[in-house]
Protein backbone atom coordinates (compact mmCIF):
# COMPACT_ATOMS: atom_id res chain seq x y z
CA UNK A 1 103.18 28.50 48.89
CA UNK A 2 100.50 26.92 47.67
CA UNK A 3 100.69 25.36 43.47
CA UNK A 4 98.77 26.79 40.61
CA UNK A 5 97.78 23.60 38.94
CA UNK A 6 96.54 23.91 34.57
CA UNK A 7 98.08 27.89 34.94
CA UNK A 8 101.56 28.77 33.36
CA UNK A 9 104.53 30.38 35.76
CA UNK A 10 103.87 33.56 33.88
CA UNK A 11 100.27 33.50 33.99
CA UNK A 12 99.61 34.03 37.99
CA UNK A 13 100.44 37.53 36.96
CA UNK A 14 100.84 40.36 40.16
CA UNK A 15 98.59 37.48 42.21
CA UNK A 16 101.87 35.77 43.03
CA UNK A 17 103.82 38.63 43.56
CA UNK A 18 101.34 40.22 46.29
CA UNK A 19 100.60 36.67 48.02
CA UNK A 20 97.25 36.39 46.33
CA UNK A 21 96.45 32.77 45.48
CA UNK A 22 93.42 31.68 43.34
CA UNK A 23 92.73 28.09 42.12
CA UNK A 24 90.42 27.91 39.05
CA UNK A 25 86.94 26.52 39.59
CA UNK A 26 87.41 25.76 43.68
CA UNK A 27 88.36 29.13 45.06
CA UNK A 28 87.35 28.06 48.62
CA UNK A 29 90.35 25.46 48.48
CA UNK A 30 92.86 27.61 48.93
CA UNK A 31 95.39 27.13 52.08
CA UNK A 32 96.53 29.84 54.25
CA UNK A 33 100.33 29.22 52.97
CA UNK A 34 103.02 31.12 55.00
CA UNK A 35 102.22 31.74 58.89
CA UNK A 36 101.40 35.43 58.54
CA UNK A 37 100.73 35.77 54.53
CA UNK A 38 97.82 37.28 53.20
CA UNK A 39 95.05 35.52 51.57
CA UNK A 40 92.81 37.02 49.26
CA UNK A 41 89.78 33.75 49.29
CA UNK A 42 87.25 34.66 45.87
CA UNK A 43 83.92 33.32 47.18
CA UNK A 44 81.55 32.73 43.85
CA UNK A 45 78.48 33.38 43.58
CA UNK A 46 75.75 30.57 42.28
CA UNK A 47 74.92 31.02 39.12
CA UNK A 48 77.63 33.81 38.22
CA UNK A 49 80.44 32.51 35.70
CA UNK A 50 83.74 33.69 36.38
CA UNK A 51 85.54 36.06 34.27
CA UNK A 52 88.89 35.60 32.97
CA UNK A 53 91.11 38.24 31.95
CA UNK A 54 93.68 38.15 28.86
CA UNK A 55 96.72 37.43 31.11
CA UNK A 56 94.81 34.07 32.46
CA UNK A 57 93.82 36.17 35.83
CA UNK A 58 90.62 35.47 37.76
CA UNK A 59 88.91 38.25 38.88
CA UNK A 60 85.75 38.84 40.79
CA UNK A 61 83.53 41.95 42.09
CA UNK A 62 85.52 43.44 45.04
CA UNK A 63 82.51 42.47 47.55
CA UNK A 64 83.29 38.89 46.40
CA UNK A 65 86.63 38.84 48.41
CA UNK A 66 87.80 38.26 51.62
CA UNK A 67 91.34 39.54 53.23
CA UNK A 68 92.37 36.93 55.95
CA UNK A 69 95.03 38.74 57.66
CA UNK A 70 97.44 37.10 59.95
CA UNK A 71 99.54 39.44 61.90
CA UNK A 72 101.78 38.50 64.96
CA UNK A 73 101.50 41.65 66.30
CA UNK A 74 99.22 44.69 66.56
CA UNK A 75 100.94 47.67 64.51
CA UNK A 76 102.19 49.87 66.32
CA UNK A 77 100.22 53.51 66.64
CA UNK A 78 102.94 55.78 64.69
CA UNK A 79 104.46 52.64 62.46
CA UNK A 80 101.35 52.28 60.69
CA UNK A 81 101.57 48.37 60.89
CA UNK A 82 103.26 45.86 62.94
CA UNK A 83 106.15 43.18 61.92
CA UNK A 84 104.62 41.33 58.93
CA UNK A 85 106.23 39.04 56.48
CA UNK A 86 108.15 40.38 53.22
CA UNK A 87 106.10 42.05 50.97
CA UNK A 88 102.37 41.59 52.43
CA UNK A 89 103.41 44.65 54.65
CA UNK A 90 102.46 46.82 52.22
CA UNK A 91 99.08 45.39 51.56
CA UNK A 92 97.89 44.93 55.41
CA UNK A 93 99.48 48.38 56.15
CA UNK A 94 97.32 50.97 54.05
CA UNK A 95 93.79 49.75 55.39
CA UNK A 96 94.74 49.34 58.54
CA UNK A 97 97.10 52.28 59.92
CA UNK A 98 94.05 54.68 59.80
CA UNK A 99 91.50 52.65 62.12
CA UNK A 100 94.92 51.60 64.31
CA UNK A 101 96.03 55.06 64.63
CA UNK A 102 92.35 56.50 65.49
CA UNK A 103 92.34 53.99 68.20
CA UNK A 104 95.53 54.90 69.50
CA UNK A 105 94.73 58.48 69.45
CA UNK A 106 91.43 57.99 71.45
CA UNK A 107 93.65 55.67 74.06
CA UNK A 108 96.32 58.78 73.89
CA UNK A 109 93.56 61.96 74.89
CA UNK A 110 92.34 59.35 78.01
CA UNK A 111 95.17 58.24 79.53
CA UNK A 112 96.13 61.65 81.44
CA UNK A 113 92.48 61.05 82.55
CA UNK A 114 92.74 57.39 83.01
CA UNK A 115 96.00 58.27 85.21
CA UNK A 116 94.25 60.72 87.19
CA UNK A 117 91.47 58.29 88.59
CA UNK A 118 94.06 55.52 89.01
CA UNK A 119 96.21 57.83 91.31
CA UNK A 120 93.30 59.37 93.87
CA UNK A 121 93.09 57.60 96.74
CA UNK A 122 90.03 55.87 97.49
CA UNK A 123 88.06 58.42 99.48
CA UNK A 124 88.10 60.90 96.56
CA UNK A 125 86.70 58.87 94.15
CA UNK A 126 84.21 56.45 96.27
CA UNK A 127 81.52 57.12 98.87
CA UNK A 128 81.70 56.37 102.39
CA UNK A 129 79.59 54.06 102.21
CA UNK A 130 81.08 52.32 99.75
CA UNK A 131 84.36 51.79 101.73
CA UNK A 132 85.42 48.78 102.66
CA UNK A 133 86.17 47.51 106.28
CA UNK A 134 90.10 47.60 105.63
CA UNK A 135 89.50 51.38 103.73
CA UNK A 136 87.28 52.37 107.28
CA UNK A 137 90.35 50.84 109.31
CA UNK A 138 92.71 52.96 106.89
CA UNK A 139 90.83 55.95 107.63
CA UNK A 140 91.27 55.85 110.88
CA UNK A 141 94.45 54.53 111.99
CA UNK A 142 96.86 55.47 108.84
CA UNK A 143 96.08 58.04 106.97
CA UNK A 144 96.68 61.93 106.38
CA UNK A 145 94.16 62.73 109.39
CA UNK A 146 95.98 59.82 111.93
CA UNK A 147 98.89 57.91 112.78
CA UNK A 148 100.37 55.81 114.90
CA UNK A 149 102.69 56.95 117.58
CA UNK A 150 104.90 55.04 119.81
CA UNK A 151 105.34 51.33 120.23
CA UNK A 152 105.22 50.18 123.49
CA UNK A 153 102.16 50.77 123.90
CA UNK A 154 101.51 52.24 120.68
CA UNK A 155 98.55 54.89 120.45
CA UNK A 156 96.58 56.54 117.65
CA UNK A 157 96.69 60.17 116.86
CA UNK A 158 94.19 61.70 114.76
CA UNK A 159 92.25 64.47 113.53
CA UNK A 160 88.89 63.43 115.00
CA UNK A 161 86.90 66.64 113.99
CA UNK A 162 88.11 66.20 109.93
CA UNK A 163 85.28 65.00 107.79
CA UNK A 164 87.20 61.49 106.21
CA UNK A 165 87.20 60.48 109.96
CA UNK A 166 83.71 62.03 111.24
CA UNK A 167 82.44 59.68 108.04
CA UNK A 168 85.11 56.71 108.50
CA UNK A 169 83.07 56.50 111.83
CA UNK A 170 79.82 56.77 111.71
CA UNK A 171 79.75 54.18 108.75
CA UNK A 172 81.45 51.50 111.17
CA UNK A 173 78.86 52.35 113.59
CA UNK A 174 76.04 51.15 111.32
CA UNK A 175 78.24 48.08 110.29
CA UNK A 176 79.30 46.95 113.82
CA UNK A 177 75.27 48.24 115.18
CA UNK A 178 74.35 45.02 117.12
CA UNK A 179 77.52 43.56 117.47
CA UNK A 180 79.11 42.33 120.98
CA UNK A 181 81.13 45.25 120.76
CA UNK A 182 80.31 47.97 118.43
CA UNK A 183 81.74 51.34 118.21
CA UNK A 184 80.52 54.04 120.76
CA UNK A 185 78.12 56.70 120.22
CA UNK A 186 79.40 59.88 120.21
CA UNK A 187 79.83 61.56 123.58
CA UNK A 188 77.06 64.06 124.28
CA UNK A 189 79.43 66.14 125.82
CA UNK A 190 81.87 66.77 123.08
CA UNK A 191 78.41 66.58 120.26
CA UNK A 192 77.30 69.46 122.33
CA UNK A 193 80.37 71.49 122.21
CA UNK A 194 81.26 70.98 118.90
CA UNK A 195 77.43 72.46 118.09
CA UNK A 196 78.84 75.94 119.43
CA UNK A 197 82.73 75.69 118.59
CA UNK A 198 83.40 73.72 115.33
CA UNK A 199 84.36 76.98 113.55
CA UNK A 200 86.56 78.34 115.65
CA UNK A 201 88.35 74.91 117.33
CA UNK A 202 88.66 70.77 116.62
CA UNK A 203 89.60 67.98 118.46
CA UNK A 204 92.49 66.08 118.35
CA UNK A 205 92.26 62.58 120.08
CA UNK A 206 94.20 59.56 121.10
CA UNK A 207 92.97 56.00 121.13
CA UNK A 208 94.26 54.63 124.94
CA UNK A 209 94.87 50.72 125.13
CA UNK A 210 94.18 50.72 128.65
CA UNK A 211 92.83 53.49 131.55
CA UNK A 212 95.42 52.02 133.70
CA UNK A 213 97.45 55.23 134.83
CA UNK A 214 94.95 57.81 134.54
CA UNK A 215 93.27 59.71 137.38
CA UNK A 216 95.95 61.40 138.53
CA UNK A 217 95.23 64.74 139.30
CA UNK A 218 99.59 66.18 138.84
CA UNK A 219 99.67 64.03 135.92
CA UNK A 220 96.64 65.44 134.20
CA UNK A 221 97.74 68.81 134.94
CA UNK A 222 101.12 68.05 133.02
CA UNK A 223 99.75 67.26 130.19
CA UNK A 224 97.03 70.40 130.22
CA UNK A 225 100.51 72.49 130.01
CA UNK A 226 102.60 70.55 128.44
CA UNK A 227 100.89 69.72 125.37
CA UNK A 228 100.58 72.06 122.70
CA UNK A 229 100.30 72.65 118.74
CA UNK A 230 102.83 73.86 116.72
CA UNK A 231 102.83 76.38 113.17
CA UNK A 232 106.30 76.87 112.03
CA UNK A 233 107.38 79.34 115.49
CA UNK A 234 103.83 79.62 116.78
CA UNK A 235 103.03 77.67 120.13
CA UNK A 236 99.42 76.95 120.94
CA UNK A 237 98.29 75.55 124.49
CA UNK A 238 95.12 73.30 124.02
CA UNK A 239 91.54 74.58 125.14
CA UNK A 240 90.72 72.24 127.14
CA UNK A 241 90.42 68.53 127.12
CA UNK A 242 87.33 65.38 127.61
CA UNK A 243 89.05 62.55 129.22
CA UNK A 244 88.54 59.14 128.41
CA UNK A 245 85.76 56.80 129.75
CA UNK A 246 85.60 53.53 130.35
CA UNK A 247 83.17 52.72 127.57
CA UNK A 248 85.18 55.22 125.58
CA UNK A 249 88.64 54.67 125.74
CA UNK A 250 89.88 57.91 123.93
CA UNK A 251 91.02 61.51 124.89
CA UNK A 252 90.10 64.35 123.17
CA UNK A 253 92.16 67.74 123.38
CA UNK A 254 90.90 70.94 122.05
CA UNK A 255 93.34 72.97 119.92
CA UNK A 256 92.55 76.20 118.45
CA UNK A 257 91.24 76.12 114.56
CA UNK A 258 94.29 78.55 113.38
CA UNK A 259 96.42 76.06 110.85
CA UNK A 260 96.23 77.84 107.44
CA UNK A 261 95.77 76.29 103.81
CA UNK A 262 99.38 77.50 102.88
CA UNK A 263 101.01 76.20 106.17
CA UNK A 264 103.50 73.45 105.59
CA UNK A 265 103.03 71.50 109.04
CA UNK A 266 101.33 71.20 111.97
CA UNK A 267 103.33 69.51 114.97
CA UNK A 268 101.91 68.47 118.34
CA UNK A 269 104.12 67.45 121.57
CA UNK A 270 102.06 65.80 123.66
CA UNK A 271 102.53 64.57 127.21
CA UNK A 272 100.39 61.92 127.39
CA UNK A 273 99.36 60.87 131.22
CA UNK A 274 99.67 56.98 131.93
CA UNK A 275 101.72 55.98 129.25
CA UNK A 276 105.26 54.56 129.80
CA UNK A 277 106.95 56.89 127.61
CA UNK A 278 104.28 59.72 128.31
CA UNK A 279 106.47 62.34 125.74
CA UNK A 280 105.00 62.29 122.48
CA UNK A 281 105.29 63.70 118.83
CA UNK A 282 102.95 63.62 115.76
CA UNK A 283 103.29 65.77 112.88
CA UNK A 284 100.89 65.99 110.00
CA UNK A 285 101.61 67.51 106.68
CA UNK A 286 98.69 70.29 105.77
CA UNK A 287 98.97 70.04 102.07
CA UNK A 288 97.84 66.40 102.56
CA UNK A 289 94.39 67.08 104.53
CA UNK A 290 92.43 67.92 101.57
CA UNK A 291 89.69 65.85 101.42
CA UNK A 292 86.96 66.70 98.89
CA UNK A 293 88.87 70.15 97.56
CA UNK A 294 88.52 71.33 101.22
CA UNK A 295 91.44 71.17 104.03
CA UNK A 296 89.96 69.07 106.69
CA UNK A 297 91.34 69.00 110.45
């Protein structure tokens, strides 16, 4: 606490009892006492002679003072003020509860907002082109639209006809445009039928590591019979098939555009010529292929 020099005991009236301390003729040499007290600092005026009251008290216009208020905390929203020493928490609480709890009531309506941006993945609330090379990568190797399958040698499954991949793509093929080995153009072949059958089929394709295997003409008829989609019960054979190429290492089968909004899965056994285990499943949940409000195979 800080002394009251040429004032009696009884004299520093409800000024000592609130933590207000005044020093006659030097206001500005005050000290900030008790870590967290409040200081109420009169700053004169030149030329304006200060005013004493009967009980000895000092007193100035209210725009002449300044509240220094040292608080360990912030208060709390609904406690109107934080942790504060002894009897200053009544002072600091009044004025500021009602700024405090405004705040906290602004930061209350946003968060279910702030929570709902902070839990969409990235391509719902950024633009393709603003995706970055490990988001592009995402896209199209682990996502709701693909997945890996197998490990030795593992493959890539996905949805190759579903608008997060369609975009994934052709933004890495203006990135890696000009580089030693960029991604291939589409092939003209399946651009052409997709013209005339995107409504009523897509195209689901595997990534090959190698065209070692392929060619055979028993082995590709396998997997034109063995591999088919399933709905719950429903089997469906694929359409038909574009094999891979050289400069394109991925086949493409054709499956029937029949998986519904409220379906819970769609499962495909694939026989996969070449492969060492050949035998493959990949199952995709539906509910999670909605990309842009719109279920996207």
């Amino acid at each position: 606490m800080i002394g009251l020099p040429d004032l009696q005991e009884d004299a520093a009236c409800e000024s000592l009892k609130n933590g207000i301390h005044q020093l006659p003729g030097n206001a500005l040499s005050a000290e900030v006492g008790c870590h967290r007290k409040v200081q109420n600092l009169a700053l004169p005026r030149p030329g304006v002679a200060e005013d004493r009251e009967p009980d000895g008290c000092i007193t100035h216009s209210r725009d002449q003072k300044v509240m220094v208020q040292i608080v360990r905390d912030l208060p709390v929203c609904r406690l109107r003020a934080g942790v504060l020493d002894g009897g200053d928490g009544g002072q600091i609480a009044r004025p500021a509860a009602p700024d405090y709890w405004h705040i906290c009531s602004m930061l209350h309506a946003l968060a279910p907002l702030l929570f709902f941006f902070l839990a969409q993945p990235f391509w719902e609330t950024k633009a393709p082109e603003k995706w970055t090379d490990a988001e592009i990568a995402e896209i199209r190797t682990n996502s709701p639209w693909a997945q890996p399958s197998g490990s030795t040698p593992q493959v890539t499954v996905y949805l190759e006809t579903a608008a997060p991949i369609e975009h994934a793509e052709a933004e890495l093929r203006l990135r890696t445009k000009g580089n030693l080995h960029p991604l291939p153009e589409p092939d003209p072949d399946v651009v052409e039928y997709l013209r005339d059958h995107r409504d009523d089929s897509f195209i689901l394709a595997v990534s090959y590591p190698s065209l070692a295997g392929l060619g055979n003409a028993e082995e590709s008829k396998r997997m034109e019979e063995e591999s088919v989609m399933m709905i719950g019960r429903k089997e469906y054979k694929i359409l038909g098939h574009f094999p891979p190429l050289p400069s394109d290492r991925v086949l493409r089968l054709i499956f029937p555009r029949v998986v519904k909004a409220t379906d819970k899965t769609v499962l495909f056994r694939l026989y996969l010529q070449g492969l060492n285990f050949p035998e493959r499943e990949v199952e995709f949940r539906v509910k999670d292929l909605t990309y842009q409000g719109k279920m996207e195979m």
